[in-house]
C-alpha atoms as a PDB file:
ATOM      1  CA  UNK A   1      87.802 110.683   2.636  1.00  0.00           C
ATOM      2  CA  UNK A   2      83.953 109.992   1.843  1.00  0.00           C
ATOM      3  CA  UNK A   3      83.473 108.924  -1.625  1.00  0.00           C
ATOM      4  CA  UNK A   4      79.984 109.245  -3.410  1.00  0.00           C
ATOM      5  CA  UNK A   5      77.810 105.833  -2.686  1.00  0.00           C
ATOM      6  CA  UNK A   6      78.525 104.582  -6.334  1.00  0.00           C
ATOM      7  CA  UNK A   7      82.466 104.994  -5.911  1.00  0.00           C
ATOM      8  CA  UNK A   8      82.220 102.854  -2.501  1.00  0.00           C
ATOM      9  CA  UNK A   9      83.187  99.573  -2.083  1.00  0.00           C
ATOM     10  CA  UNK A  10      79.729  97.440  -1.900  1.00  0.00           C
ATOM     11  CA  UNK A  11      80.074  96.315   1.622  1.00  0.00           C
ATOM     12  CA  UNK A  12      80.502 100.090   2.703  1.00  0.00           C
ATOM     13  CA  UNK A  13      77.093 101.129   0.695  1.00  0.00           C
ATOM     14  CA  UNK A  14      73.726 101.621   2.703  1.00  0.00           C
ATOM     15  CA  UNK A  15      71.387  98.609   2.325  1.00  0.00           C
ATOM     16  CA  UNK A  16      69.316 100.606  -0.407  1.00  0.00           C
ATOM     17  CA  UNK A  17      71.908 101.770  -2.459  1.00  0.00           C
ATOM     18  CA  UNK A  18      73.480  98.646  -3.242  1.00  0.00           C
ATOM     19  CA  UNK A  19      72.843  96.934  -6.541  1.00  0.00           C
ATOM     20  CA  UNK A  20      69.969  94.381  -7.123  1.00  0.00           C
ATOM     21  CA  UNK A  21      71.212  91.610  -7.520  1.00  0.00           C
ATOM     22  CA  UNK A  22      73.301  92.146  -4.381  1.00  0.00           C
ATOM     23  CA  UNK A  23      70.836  92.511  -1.619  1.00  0.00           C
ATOM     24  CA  UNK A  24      69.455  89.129   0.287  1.00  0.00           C
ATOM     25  CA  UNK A  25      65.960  87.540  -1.521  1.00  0.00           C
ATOM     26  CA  UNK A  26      63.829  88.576   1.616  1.00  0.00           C
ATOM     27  CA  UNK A  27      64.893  92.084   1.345  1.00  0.00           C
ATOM     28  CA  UNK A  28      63.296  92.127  -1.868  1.00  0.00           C
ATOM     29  CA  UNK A  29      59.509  93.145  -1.341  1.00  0.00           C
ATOM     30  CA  UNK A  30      58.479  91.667  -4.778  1.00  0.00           C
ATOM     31  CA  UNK A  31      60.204  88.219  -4.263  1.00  0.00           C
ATOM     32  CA  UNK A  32      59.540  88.394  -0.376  1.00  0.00           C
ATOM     33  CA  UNK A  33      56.460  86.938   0.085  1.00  0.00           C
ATOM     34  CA  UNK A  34      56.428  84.213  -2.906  1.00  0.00           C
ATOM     35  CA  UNK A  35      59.330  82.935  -1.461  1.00  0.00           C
ATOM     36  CA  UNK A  36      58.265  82.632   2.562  1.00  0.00           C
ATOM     37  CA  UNK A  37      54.651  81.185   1.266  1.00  0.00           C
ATOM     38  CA  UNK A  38      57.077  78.597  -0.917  1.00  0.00           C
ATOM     39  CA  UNK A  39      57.690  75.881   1.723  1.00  0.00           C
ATOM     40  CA  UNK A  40      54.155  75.974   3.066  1.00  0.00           C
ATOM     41  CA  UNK A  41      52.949  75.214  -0.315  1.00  0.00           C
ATOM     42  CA  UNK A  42      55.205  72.672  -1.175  1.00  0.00           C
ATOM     43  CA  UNK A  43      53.920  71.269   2.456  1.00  0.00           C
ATOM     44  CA  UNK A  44      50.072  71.423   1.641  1.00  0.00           C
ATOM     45  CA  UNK A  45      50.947  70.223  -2.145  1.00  0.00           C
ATOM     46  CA  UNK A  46      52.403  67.227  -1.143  1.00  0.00           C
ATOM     47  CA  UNK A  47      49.867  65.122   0.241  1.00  0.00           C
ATOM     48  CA  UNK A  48      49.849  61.022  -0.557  1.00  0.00           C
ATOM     49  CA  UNK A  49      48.816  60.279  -3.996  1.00  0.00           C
ATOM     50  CA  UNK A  50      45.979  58.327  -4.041  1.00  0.00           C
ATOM     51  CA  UNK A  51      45.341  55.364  -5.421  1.00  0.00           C
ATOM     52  CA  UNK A  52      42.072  54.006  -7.198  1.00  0.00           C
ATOM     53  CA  UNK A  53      40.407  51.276  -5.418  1.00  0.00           C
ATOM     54  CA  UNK A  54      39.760  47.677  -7.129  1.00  0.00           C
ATOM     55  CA  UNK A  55      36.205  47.945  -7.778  1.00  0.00           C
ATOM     56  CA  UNK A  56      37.415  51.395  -9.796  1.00  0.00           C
ATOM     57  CA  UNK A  57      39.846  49.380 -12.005  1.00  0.00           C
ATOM     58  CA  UNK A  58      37.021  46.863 -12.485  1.00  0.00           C
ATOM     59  CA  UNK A  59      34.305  49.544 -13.562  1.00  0.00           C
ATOM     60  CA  UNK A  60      37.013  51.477 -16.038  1.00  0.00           C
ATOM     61  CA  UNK A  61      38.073  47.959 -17.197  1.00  0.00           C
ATOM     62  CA  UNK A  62      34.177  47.114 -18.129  1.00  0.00           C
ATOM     63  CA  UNK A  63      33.777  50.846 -19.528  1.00  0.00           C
ATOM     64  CA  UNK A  64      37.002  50.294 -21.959  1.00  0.00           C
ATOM     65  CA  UNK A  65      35.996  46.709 -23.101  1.00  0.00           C
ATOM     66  CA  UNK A  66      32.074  47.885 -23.465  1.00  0.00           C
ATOM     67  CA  UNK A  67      33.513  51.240 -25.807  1.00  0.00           C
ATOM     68  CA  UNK A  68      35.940  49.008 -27.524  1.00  0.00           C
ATOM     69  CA  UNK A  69      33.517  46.731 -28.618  1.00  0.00           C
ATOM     70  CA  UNK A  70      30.562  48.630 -29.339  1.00  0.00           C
ATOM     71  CA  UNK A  71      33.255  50.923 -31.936  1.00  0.00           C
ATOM     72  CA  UNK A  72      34.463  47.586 -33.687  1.00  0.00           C
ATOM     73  CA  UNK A  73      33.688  47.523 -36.937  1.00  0.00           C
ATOM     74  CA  UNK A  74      31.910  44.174 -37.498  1.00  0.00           C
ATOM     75  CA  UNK A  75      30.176  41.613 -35.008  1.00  0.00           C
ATOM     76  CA  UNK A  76      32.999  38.994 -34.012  1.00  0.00           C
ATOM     77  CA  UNK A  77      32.305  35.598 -33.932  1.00  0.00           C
ATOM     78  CA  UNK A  78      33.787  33.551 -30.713  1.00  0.00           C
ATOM     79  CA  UNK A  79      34.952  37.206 -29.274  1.00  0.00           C
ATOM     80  CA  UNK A  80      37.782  37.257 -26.814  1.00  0.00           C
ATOM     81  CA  UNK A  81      38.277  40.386 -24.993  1.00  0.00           C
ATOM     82  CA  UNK A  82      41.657  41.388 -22.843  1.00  0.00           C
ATOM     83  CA  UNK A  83      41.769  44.996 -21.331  1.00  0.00           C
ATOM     84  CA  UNK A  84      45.065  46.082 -20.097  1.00  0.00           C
ATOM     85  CA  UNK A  85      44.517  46.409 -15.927  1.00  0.00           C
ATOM     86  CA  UNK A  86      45.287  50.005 -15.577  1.00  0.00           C
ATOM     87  CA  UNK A  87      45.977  51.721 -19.439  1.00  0.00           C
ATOM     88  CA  UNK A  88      48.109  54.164 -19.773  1.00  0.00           C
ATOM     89  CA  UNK A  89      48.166  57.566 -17.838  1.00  0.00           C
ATOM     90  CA  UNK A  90      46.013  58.851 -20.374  1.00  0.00           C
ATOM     91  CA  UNK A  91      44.470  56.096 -22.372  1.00  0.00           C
ATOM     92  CA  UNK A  92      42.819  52.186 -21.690  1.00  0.00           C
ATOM     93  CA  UNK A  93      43.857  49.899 -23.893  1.00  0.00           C
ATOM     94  CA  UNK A  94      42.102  46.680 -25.285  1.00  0.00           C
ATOM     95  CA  UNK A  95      42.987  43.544 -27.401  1.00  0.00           C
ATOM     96  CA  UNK A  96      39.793  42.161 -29.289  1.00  0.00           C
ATOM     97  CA  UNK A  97      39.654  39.251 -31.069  1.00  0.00           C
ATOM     98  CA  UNK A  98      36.954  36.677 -32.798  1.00  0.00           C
ATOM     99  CA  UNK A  99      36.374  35.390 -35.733  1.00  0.00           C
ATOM    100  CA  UNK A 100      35.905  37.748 -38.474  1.00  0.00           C
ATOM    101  CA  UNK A 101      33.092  36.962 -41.223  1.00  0.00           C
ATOM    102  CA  UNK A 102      34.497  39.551 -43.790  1.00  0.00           C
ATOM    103  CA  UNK A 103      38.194  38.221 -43.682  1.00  0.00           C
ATOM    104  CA  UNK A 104      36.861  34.584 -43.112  1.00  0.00           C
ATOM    105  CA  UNK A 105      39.386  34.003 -40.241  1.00  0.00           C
ATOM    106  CA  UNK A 106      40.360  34.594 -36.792  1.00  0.00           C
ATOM    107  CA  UNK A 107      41.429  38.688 -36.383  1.00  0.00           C
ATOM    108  CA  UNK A 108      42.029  41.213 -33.858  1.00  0.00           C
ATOM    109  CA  UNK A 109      41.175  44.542 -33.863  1.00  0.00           C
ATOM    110  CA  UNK A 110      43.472  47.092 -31.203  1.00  0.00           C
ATOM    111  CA  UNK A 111      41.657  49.410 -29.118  1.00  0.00           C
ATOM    112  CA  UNK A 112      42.250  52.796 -27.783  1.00  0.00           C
ATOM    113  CA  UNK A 113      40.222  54.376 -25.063  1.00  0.00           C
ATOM    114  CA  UNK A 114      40.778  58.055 -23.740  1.00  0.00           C
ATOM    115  CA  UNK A 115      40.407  58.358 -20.553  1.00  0.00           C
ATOM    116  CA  UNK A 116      39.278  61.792 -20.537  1.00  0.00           C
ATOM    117  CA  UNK A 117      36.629  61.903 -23.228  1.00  0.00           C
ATOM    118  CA  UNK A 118      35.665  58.318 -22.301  1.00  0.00           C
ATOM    119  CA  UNK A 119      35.874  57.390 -26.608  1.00  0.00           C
ATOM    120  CA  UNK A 120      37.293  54.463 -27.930  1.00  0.00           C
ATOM    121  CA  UNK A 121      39.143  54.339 -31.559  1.00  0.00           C
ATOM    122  CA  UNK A 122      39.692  50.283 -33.212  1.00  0.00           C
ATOM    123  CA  UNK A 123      42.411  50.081 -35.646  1.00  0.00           C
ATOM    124  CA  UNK A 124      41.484  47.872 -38.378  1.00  0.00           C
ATOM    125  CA  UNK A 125      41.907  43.936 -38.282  1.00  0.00           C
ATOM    126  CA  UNK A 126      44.928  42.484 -37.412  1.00  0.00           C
ATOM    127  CA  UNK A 127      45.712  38.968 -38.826  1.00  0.00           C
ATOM    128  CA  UNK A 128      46.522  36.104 -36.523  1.00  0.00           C
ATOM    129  CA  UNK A 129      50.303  35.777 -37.729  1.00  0.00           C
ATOM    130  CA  UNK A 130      50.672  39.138 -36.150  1.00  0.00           C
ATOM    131  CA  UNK A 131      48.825  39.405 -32.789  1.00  0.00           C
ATOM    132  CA  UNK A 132      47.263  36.355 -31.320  1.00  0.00           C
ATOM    133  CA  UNK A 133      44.687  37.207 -28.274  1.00  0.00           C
ATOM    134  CA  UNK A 134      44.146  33.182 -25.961  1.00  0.00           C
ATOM    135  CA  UNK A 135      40.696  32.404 -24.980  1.00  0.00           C
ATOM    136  CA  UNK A 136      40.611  31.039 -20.866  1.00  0.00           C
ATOM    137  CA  UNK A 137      40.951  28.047 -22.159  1.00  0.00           C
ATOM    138  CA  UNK A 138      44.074  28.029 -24.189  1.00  0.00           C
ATOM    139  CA  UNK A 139      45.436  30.465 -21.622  1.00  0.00           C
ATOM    140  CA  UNK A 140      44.647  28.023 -18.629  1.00  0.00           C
ATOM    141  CA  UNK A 141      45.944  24.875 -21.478  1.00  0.00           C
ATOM    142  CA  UNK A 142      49.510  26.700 -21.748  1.00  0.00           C
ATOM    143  CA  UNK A 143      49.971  27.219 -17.725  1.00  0.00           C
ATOM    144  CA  UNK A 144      48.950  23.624 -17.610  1.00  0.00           C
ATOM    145  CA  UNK A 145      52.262  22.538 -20.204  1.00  0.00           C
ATOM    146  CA  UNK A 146      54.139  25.249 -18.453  1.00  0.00           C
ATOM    147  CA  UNK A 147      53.891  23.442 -15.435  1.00  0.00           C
ATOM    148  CA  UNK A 148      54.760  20.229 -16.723  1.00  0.00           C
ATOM    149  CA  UNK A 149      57.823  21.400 -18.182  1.00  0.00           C
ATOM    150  CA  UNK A 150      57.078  21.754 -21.950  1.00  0.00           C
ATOM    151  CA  UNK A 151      56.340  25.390 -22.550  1.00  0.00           C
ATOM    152  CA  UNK A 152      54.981  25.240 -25.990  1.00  0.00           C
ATOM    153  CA  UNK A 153      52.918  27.755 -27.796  1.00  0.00           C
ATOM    154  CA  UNK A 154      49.420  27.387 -27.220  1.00  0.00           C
ATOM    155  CA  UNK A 155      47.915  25.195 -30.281  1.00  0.00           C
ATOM    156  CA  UNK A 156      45.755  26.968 -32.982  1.00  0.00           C
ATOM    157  CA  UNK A 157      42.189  25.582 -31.886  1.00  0.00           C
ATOM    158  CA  UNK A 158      39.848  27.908 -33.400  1.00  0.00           C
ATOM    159  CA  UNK A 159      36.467  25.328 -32.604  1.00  0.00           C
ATOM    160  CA  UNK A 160      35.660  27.102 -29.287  1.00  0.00           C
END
């Protein structure tokens, strides 16, 4: 006994008639070619990532601390600069600090640069109890009492 297609079992119904969601992906002429050029894609996509050389750090780390300065505020007195070595994945970041002539004491100011409109924004002055930025020389003073065994904090020279 033949029963009409959509009585039939779905195994037993021609390769057209079946539902959907039932026939294989390929069969599918809208999904058919998306999914064969898939893989080959994902190939060709997939490539090493590259990294940016040194001297390309260097340059963005002189364009960040040039912006970040140039947008402070006021002219700091004994400025120290530190640039983070890489930022971000979208921004460079900066630590700037110098004696202040407004606040009459040692402050820093935080920088943010964006990477892809290349402008930096300075929060406002940050007092010394909060955020302390070393000079070389304090910096190169602490490894020096690291080494000997007595890590103390770096002393609060500000005659530089």
């Amino acid at each position: 006994m033949r029963f009409p297609i959509a009585a039939r079992p779905l195994f037993a119904r021609p390769l057209l008639a079946r539902p959907l969601l039932a026939r294989p992906l390929l069969a599918r002429p809208l999904l058919a070619r998306p999914l064969l050029a898939l893989p080959l894609a994902a190939a060709l996509g997939a490539g090493p990532a590259l990294a940016s050389s040194p001297d390309a750090w260097a340059e963005f780390r002189a364009d960040v601390e040039a912006k970040c300065v140039a947008a402070l505020p006021e002219t700091l007195k004994n400025q120290t600069v530190y640039v983070d070595e890489t930022g971000t994945a979208a921004y460079g970041v900066a630590l700037i600090a110098g004696r202040s002539a407004s606040e009459k004491a040692r402050v820093t100011f935080a920088c943010v640069y964006d990477k892809e409109t290349k402008e930096a924004q300075v929060t406002g002055p940050i007092g010394r109890e909060f955020v302390r930025v070393l000079t070389e020389r304090q910096r190169a003073a602490v490894l020096e009492r690291q080494k000997a065994g007595k890590a103390a904090p770096a002393g609060d020279d500000d005659a530089e």
